[in-house]
Protein backbone atom coordinates (compact mmCIF):
# COMPACT_ATOMS: atom_id res chain seq x y z
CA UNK A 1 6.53 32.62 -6.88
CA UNK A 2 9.25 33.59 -4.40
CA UNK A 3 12.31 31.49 -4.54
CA UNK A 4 13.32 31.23 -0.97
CA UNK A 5 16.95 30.92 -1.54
CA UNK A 6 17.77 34.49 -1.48
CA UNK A 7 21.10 34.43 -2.58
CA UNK A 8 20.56 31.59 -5.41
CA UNK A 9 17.17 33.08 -6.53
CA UNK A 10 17.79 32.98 -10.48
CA UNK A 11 15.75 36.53 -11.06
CA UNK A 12 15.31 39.69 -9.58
CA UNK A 13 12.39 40.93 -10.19
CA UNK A 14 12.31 45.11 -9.71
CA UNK A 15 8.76 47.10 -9.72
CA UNK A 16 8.91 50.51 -10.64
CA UNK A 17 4.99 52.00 -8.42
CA UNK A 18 5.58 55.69 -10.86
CA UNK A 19 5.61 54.12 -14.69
CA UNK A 20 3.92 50.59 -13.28
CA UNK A 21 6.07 48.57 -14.81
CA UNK A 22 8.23 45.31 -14.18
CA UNK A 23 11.80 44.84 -14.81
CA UNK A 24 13.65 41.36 -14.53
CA UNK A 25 17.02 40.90 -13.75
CA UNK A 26 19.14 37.66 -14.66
CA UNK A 27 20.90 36.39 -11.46
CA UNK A 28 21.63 32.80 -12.51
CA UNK A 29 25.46 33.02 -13.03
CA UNK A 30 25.40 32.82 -9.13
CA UNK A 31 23.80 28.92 -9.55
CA UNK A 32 26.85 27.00 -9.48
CA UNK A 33 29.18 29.30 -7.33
CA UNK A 34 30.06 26.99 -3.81
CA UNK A 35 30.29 30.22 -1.89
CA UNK A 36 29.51 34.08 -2.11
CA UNK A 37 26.42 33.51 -3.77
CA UNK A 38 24.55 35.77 -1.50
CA UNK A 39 27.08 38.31 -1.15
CA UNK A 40 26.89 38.53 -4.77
CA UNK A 41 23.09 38.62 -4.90
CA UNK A 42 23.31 41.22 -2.25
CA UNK A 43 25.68 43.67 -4.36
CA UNK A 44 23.21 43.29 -7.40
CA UNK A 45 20.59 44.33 -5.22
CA UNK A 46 22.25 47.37 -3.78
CA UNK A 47 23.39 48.68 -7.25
CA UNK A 48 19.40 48.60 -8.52
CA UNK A 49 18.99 50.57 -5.34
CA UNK A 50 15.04 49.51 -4.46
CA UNK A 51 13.12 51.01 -1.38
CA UNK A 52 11.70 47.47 -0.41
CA UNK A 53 13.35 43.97 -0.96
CA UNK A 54 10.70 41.21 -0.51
CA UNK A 55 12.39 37.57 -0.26
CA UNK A 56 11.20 34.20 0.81
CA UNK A 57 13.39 32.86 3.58
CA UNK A 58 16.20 36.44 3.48
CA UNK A 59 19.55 37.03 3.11
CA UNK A 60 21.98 35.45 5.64
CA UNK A 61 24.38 37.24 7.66
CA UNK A 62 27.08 37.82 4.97
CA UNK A 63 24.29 39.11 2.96
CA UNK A 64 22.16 41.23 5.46
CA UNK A 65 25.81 43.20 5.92
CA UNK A 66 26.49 43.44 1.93
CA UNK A 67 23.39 45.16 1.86
């Protein structure tokens, strides 16, 4: 399931295509944050570096620029 709250989605979920495996990353100490929790998402996202982000609804403006 796809949360569609990109920036409050409470796990990342990376997959690497060359060893086939899955790698989860915590995101929920964004839950309770009133603001900058997709700007935080976003600069998760960019550290692991993927070639394709699939989302449910995307990142907002804030976000889209963050990454």
């Amino acid at each position: 399931m796809i949360d569609p709250r990109f920036g409050r989605t409470e796990f990342i979920v990376l997959h690497d295509e060359e060893r086939q495996e899955l790698k989860v990353i915590d995101n929920r100490s964004v839950k309770n944050d009133a603001h900058g929790a997709g700007t935080a998402t976003a600069q998760k996202i960019f550290e692991l570096n993927p070639d394709v982000l699939i989302t449910g609804n995307g990142p907002g403006e804030t976000a889209s620029g963050a990454l």
